[in-house]
Protein backbone atom coordinates (compact mmCIF):
# COMPACT_ATOMS: atom_id res chain seq x y z
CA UNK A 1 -66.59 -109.91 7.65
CA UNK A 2 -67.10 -112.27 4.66
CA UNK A 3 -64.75 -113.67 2.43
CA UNK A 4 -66.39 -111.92 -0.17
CA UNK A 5 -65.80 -108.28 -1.91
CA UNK A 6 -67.74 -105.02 -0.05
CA UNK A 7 -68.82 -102.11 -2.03
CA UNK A 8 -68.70 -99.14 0.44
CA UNK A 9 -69.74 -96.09 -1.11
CA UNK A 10 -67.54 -92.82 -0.15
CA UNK A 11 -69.70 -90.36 -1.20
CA UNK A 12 -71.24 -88.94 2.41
CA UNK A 13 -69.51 -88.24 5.77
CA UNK A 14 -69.36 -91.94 6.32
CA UNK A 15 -68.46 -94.56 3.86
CA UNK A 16 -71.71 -96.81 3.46
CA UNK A 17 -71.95 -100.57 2.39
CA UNK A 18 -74.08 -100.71 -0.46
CA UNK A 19 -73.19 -104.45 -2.13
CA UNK A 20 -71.62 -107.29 -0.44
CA UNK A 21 -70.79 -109.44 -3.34
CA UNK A 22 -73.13 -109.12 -6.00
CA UNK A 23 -75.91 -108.86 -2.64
CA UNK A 24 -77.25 -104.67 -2.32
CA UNK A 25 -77.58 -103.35 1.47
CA UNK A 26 -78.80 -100.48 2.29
CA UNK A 27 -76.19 -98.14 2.63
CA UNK A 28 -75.16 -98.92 5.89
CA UNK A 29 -72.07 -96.88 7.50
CA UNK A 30 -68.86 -99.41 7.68
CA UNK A 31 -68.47 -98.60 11.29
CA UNK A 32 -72.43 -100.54 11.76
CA UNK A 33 -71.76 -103.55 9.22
CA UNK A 34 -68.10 -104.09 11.06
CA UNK A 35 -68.85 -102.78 14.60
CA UNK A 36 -67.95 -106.21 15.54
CA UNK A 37 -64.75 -106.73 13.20
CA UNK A 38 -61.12 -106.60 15.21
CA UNK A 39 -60.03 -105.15 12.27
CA UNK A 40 -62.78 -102.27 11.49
CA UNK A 41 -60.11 -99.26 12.01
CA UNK A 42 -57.60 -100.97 9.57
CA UNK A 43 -60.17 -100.83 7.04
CA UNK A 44 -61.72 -97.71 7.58
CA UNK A 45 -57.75 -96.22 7.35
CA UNK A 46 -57.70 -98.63 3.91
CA UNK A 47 -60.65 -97.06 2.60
CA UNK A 48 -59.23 -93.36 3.56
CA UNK A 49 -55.56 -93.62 2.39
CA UNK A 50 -57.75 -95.67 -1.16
CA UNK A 51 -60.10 -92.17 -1.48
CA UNK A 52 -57.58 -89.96 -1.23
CA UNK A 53 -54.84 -91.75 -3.33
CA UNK A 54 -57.24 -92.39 -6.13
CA UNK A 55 -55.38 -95.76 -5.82
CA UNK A 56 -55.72 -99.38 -5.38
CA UNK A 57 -53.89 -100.34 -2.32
CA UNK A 58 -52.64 -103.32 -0.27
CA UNK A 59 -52.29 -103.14 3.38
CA UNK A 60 -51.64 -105.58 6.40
CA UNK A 61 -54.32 -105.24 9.70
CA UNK A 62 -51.89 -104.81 13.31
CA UNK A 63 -51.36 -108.27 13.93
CA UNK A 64 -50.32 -108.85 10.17
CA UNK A 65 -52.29 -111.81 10.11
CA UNK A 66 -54.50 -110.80 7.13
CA UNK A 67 -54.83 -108.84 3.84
CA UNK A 68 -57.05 -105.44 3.28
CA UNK A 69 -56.77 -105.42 -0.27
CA UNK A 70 -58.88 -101.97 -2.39
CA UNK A 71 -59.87 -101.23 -5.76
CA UNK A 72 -61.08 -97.67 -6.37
CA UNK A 73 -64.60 -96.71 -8.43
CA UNK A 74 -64.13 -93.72 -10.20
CA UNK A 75 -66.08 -91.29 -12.45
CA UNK A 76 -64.42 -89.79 -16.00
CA UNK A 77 -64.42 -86.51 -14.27
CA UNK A 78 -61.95 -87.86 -11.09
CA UNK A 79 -64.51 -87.88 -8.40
CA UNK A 80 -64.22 -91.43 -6.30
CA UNK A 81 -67.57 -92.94 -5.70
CA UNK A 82 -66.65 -95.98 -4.05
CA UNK A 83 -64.06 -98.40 -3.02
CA UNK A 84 -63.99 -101.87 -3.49
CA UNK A 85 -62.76 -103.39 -0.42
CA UNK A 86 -62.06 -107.65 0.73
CA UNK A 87 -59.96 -109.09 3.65
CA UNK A 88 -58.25 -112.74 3.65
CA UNK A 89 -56.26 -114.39 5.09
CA UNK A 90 -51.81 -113.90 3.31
CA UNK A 91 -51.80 -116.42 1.16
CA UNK A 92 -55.54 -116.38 0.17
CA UNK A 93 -56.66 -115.48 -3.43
CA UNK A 94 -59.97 -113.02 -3.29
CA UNK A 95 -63.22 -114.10 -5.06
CA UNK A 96 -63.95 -112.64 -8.60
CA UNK A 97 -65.01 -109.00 -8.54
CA UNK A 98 -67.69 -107.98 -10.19
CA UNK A 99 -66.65 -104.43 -11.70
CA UNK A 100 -69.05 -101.54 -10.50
CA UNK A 101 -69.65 -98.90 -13.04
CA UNK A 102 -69.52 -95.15 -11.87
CA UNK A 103 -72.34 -92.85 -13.24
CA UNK A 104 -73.41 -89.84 -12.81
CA UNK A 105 -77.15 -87.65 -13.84
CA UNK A 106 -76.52 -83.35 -13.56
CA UNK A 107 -79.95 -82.86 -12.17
CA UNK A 108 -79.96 -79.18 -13.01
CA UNK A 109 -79.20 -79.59 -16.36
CA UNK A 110 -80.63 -83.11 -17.70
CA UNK A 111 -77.63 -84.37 -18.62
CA UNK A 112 -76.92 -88.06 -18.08
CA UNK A 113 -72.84 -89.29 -18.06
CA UNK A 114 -72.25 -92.47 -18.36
CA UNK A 115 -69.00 -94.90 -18.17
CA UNK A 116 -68.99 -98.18 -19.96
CA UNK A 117 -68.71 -100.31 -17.06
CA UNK A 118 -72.13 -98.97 -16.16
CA UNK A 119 -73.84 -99.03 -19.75
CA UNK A 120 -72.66 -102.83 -19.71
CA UNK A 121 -74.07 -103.41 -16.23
CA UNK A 122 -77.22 -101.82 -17.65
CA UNK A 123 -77.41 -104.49 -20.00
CA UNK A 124 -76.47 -101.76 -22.96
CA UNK A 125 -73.96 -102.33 -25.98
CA UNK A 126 -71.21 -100.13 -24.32
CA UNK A 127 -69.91 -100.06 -28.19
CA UNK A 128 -73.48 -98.59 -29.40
CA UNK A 129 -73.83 -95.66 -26.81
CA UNK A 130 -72.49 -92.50 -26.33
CA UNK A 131 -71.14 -91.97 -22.44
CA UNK A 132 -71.86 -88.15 -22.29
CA UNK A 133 -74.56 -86.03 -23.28
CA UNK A 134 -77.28 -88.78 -22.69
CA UNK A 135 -80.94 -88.13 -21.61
CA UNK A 136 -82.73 -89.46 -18.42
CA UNK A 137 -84.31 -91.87 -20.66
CA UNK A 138 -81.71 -93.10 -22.26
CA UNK A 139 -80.28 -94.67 -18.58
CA UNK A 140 -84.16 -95.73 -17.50
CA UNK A 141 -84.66 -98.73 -19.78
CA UNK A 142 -88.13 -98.77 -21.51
CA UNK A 143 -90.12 -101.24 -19.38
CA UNK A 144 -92.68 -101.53 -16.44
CA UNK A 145 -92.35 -98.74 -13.44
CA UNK A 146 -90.91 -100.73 -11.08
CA UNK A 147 -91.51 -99.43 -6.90
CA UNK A 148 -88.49 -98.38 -6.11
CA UNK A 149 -87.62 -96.61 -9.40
CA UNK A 150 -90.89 -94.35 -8.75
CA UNK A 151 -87.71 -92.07 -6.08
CA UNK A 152 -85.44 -92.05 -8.25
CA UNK A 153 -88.00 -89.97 -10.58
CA UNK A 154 -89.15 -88.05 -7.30
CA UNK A 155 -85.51 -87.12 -7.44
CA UNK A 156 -85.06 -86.22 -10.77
CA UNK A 157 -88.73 -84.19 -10.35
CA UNK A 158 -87.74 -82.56 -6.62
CA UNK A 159 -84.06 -83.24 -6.09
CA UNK A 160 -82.59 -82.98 -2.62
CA UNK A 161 -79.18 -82.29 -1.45
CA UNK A 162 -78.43 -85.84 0.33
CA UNK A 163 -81.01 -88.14 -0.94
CA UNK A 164 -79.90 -91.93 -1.20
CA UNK A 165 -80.94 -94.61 -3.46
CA UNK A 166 -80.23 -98.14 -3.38
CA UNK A 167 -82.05 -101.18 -5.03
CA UNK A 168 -82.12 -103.97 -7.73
CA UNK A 169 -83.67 -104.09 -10.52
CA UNK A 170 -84.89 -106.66 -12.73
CA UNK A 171 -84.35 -106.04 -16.67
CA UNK A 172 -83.43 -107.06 -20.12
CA UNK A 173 -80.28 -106.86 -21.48
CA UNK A 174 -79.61 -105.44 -25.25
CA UNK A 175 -79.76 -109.35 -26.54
CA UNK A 176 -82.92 -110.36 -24.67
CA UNK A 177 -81.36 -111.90 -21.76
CA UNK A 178 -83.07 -111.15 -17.95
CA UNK A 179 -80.31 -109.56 -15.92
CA UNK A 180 -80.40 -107.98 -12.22
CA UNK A 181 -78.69 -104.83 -11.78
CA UNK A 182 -77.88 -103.48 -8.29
CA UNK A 183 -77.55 -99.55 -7.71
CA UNK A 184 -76.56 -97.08 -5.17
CA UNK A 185 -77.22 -93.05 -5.76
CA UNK A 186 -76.64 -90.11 -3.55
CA UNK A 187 -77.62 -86.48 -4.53
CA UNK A 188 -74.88 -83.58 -3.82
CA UNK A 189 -74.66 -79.73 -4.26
CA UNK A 190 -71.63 -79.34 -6.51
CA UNK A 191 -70.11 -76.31 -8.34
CA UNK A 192 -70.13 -76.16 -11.61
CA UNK A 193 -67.08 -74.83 -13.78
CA UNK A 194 -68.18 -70.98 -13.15
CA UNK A 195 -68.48 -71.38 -9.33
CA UNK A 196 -72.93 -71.86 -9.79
CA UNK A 197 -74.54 -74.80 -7.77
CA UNK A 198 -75.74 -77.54 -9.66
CA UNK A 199 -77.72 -80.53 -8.64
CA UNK A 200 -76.01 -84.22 -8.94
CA UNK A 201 -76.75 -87.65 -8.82
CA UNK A 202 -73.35 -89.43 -8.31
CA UNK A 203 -74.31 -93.57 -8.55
CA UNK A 204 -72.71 -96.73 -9.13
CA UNK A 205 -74.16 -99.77 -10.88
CA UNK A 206 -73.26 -103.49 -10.89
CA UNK A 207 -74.76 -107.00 -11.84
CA UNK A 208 -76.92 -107.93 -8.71
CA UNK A 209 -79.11 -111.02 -8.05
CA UNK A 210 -82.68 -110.62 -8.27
CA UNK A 211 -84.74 -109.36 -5.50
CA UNK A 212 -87.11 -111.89 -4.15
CA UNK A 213 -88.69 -109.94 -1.40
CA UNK A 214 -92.22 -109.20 -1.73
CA UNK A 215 -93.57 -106.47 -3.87
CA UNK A 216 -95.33 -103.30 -2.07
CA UNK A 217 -98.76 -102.64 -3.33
CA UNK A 218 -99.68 -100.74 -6.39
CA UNK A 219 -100.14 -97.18 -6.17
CA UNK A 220 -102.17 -95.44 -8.75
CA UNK A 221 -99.50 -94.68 -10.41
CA UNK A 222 -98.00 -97.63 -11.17
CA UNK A 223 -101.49 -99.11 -11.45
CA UNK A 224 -101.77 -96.72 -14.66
CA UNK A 225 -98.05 -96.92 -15.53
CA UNK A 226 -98.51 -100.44 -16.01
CA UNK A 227 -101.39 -101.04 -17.89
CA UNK A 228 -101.30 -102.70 -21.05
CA UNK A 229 -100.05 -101.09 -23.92
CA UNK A 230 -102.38 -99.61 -26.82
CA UNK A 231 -101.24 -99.76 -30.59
CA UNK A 232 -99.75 -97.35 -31.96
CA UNK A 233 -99.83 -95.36 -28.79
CA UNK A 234 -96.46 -94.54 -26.59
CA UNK A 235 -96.10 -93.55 -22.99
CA UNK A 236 -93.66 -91.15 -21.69
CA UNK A 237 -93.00 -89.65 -18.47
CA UNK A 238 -91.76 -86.15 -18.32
CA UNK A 239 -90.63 -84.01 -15.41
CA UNK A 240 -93.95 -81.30 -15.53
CA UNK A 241 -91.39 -78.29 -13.93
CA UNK A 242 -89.52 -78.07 -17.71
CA UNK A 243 -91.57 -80.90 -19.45
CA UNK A 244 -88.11 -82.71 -19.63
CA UNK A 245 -88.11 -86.15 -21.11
CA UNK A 246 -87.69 -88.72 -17.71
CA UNK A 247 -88.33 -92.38 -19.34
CA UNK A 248 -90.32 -94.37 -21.70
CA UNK A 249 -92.83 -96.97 -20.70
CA UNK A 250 -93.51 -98.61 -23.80
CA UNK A 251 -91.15 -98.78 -26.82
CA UNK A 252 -90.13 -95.33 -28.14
CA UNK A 253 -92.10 -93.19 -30.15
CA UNK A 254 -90.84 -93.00 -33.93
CA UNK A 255 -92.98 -90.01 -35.12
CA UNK A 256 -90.51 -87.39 -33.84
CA UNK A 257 -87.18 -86.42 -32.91
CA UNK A 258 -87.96 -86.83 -29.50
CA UNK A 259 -83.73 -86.95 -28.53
CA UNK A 260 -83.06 -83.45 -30.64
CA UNK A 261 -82.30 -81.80 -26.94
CA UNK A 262 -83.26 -81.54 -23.50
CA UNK A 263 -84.84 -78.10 -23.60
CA UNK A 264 -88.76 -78.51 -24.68
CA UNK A 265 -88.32 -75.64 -27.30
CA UNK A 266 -85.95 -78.07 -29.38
CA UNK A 267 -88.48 -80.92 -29.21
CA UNK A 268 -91.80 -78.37 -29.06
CA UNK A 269 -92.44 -76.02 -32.02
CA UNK A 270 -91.87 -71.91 -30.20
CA UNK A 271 -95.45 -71.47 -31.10
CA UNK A 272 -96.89 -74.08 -29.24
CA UNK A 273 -95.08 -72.99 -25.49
CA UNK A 274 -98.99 -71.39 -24.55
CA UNK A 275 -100.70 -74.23 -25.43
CA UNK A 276 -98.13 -76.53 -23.08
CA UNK A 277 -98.71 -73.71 -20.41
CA UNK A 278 -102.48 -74.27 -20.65
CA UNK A 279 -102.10 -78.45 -20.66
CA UNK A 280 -99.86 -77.86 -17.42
CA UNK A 281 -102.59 -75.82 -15.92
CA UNK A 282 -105.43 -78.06 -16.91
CA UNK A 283 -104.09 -81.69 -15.85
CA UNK A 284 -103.90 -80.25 -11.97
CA UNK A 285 -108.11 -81.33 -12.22
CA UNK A 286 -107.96 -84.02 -14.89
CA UNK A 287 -106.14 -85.46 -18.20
CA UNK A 288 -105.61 -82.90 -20.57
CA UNK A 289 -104.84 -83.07 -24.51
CA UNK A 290 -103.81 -80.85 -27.47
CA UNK A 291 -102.27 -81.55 -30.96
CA UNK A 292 -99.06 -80.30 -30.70
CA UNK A 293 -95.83 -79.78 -33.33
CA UNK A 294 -93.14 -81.71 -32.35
CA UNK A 295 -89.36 -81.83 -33.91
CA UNK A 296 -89.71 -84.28 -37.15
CA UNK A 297 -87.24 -86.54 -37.67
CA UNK A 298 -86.21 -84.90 -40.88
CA UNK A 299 -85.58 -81.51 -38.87
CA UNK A 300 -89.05 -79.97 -39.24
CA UNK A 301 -92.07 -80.10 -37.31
CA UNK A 302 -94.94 -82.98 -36.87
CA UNK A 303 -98.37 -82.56 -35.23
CA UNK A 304 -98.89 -85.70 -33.16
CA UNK A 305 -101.56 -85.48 -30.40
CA UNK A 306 -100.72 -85.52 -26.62
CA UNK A 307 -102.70 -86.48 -23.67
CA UNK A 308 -101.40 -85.75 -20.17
CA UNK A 309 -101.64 -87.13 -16.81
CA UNK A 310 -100.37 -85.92 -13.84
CA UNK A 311 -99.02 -88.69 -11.51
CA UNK A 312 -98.58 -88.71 -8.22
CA UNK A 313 -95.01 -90.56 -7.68
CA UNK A 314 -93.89 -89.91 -4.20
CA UNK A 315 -95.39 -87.89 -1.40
CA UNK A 316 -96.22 -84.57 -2.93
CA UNK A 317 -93.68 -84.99 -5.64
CA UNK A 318 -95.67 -85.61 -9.43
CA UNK A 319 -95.02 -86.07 -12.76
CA UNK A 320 -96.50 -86.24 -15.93
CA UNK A 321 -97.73 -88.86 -18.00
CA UNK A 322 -97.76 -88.54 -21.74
CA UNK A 323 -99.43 -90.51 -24.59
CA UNK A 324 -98.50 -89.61 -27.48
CA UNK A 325 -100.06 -91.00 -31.02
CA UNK A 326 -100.76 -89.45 -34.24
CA UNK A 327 -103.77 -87.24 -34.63
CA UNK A 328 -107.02 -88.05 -36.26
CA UNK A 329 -108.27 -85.82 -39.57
CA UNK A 330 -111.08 -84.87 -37.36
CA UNK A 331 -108.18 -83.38 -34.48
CA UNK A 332 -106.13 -81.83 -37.41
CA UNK A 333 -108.90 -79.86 -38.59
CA UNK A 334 -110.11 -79.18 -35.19
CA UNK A 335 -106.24 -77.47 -34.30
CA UNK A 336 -107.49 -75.51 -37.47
CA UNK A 337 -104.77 -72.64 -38.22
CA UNK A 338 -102.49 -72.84 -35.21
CA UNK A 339 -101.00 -75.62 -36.71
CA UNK A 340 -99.97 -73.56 -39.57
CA UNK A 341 -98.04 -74.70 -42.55
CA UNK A 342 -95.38 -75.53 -41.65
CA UNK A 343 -95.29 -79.09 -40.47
CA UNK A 344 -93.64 -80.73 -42.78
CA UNK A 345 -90.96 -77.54 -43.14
């Protein structure tokens, strides 16, 4: 083992390794990244007695010639996602930590909670966001698709019961500054608070290094993702099952109230639910666009003209690519009277 800090996640039957230092492995079980440690069933007994104390702990290994010393990662609601785990020698001060932030995404729901030691790893001003009762996109920073973040909207799209995530990703802080953030995810069945499944993402977060192996080639979907931005246009990606908001590619769009509420008949006018059933019919064979009334940010509604594409992102798992702009006179009058009167209401 090295002298520095492991992040073993707790979360399956067996806890996993998913950082070594700032470094992010691949969720590998402790008993393969220690098979050849003396002292693996001292720390697998640490990382027990840690998980089910809720505690930090300090412990001496059999021949009490070194230190297992635990720190505990855990979510607002109580459930441990990790423990933080080093061995040294008695007299030997550990490295300094770097402080994993617990997260967690309700999958059935849409519902994004987040701590702020994992809004700061983000790079976000923990004092400028909320923790609970955030969208998808407000976690999935506007930017680039990168490869590996293409599963974690497969999940989101066509979530599994045991799924696993980790990676790094490059991105920007809030002040402009490039940061690497290193992430580990695992998707449960959990009961809700009246006994119904529900869907979770349970992750934790931390300040990586960058990744410098090399990239995979472009799908088409990234190959569109990342194309160059158009004035006055802005790209979204949806979930096409409930049309739920998943991230923004470019900057976000300022025509509508486009964080009003997960449920696409608080962003969509009630009128215009046929016309979205038609668009999700239509871009099976092709892109597809309408003029649609969206949520103004004043509290009424706004025609602003969507085009859809529908993206593969994993192996039979899509989603939906929106561009969203404002329409043309000529597309106003073409939407004729189903637009009605009361846009600006």
């Amino acid at each position: 083992m090295t002298d520095d800090w492991l992040l073993v996640e707790t979360l399956g039957a067996e806890p996993a390794v998913v950082a070594e230092g700032q470094q992010t492995k691949n969720m590998v079980p402790i008993s393969t990244f220690l098979r050849r440690n003396s002292n693996l069933m001292a720390i697998q007994s640490a990382i027990g007695e840690t998980v089910r104390a809720g505690l930090p702990l300090t412990s001496i290994t059999p021949k009490s010639d070194l230190v297992i010393r635990t720190e505990v990662v855990q979510m607002t609601d109580g459930r441990i996602h990790g423990v933080h785990v080093w061995v040294g020698g008695p007299n030997a001060d550990p490295p300094d930590r770097m402080i994993p932030g617990p997260l967690k995404w309700d999958l059935t729901n849409g519902v994004a909670t987040d701590t702020m030691e994992s809004l700061a790893n983000s790079g976000l001003n923990p004092a400028a966001e909320a923790t609970h009762g955030r969208a998808f996109a407000d976690d999935l920073q506007t930017r680039k698709l990168k490869p590996n973040e293409a599963r974690v909207i497969s999940a989101v799209i066509s979530p599994k019961p045991g799924q696993t995530f980790t990676s790094t990703w490059d991105m920007t802080d809030f002040r402009g500054r490039p940061i690497s953030v290193g992430f580990a995810a695992r998707v449960l069945n959990e009961p809700d608070e009246d006994g119904r499944d529900r869907l979770t993402c349970r992750a934790m977060n931390w300040r990586g290094v960058r990744d410098n192996s090399s990239a995979t080639p472009l799908d088409r979907a990234r190959r569109i993702v990342n194309g160059p931005p158009v004035p006055g246009v802005y790209r979204a990606m949806v979930d096409l099952n409930s049309w739920k908001l998943i991230k923004w590619i470019d900057e976000t769009c300022p025509f509508f109230d486009w964080n009003t509420g997960e449920a696409p008949e608080s962003v969509v006018h009630p009128d215009e639910m046929a016309e979205m059933a038609v668009m999700t019919v239509e871009f099976a064979s092709g892109p597809t666009s309408r003029v649609l009334r969206l949520r103004a940010n004043d509290g009424g509604w706004v025609p602003i003209h969507v085009t859809a594409h529908r993206l593969e992102v994993a192996d039979d798992t899509f989603a939906g690519l929106l561009s969203l702009r404002l329409p043309t006179y000529g597309e106003l009058i073409e939407a004729g009277d189903r637009l009605g009167d009361d846009t600006s209401d």
